[in-house]
C-alpha atoms as a PDB file:
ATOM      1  CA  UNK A   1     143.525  78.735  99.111  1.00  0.00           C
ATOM      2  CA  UNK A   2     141.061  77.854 101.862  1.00  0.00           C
ATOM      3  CA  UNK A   3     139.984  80.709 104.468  1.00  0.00           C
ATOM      4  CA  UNK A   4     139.858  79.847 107.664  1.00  0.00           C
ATOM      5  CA  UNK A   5     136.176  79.886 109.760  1.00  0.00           C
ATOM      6  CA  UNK A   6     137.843  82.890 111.638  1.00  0.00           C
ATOM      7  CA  UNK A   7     139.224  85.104 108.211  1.00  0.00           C
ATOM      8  CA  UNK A   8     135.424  84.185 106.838  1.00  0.00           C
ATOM      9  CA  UNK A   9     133.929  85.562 110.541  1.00  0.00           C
ATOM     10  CA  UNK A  10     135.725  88.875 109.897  1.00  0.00           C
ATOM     11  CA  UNK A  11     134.992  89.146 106.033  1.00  0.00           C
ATOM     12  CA  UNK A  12     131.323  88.781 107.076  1.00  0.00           C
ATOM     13  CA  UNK A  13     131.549  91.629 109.729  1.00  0.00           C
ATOM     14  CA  UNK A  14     133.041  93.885 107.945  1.00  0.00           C
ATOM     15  CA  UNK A  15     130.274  93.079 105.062  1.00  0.00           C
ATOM     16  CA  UNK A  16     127.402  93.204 107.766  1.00  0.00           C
ATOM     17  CA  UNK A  17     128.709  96.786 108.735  1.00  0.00           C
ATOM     18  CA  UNK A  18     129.546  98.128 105.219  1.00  0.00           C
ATOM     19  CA  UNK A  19     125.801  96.598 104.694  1.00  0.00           C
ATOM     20  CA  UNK A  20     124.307  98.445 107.892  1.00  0.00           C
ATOM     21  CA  UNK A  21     125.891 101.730 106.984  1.00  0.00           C
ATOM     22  CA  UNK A  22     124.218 101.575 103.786  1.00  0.00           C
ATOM     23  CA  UNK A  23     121.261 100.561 105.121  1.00  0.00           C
ATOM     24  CA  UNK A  24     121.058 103.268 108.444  1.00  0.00           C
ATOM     25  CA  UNK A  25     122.612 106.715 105.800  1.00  0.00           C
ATOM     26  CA  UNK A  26     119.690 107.925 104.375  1.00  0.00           C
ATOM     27  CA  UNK A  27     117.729 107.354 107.924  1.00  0.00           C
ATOM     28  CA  UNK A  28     120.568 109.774 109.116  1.00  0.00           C
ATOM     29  CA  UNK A  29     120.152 112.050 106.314  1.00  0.00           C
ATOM     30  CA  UNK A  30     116.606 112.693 106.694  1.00  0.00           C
ATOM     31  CA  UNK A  31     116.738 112.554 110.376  1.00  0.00           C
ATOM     32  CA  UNK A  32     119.590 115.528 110.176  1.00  0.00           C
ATOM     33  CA  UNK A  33     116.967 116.886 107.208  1.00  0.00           C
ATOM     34  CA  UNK A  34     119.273 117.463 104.623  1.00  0.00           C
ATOM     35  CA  UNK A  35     117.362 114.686 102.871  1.00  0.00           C
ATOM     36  CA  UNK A  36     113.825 115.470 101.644  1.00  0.00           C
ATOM     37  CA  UNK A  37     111.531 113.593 103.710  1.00  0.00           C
ATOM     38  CA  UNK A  38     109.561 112.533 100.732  1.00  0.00           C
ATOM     39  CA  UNK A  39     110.512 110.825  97.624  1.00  0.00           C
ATOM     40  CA  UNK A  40     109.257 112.454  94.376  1.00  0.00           C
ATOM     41  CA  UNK A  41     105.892 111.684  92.652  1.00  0.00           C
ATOM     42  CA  UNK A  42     106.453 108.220  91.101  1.00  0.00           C
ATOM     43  CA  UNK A  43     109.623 107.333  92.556  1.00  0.00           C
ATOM     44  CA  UNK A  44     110.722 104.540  94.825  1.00  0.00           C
ATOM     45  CA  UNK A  45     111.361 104.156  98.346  1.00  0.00           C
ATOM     46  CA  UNK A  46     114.254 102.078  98.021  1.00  0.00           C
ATOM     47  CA  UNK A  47     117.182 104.063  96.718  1.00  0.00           C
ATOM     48  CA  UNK A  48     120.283 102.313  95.014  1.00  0.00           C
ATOM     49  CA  UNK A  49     122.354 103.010  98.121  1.00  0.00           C
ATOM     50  CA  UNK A  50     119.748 100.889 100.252  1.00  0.00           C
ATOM     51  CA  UNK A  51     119.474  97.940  97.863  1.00  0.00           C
ATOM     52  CA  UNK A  52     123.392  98.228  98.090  1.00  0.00           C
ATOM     53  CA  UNK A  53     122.960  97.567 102.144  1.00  0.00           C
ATOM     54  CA  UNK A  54     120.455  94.715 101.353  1.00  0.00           C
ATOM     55  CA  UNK A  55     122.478  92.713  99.141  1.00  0.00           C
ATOM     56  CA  UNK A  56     125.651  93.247 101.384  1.00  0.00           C
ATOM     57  CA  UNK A  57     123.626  92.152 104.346  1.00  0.00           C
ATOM     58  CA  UNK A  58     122.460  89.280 102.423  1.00  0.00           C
ATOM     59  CA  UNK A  59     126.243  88.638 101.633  1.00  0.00           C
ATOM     60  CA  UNK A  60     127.313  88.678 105.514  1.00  0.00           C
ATOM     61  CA  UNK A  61     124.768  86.118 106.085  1.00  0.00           C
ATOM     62  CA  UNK A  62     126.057  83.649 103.439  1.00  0.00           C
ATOM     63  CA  UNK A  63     129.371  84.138 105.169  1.00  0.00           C
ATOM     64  CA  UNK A  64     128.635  83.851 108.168  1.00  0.00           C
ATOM     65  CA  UNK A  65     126.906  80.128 107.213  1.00  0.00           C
ATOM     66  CA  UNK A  66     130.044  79.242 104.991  1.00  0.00           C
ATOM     67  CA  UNK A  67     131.793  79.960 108.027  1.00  0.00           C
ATOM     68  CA  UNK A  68     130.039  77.215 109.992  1.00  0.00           C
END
């Protein structure tokens, strides 16, 4: 079954927004502060809810150029 270029269009916004979201929550968190504003001793600044956001951005983009 072949999607059509508009069905792919909306598949990759709703995967750029789902990727956005989260991309922008902790930014929210720690802008609300009920996030520590610091990551502890050691640890990473890229939590697995960001790389989440990065690969579903990545995933809009694909779609978006499958789309044509």
């Amino acid at each position: 079954m072949m999607l059509t270029s508009e069905a792919l269009r909306l598949i990759a916004l709703g995967l750029g927004l789902a990727g956005f979201a989260c991309l922008a929550w902790p930014v929210f968190m720690r802008l609300n502060g009920r996030a520590p504003a610091k990551p502890e001793p050691g640890g990473s600044l890229r939590s697995p809810l960001w790389w989440t956001g990065f690969v579903l951005t990545v995933a809009a983009i694909a779609t978006l150029r499958a789309a044509g």
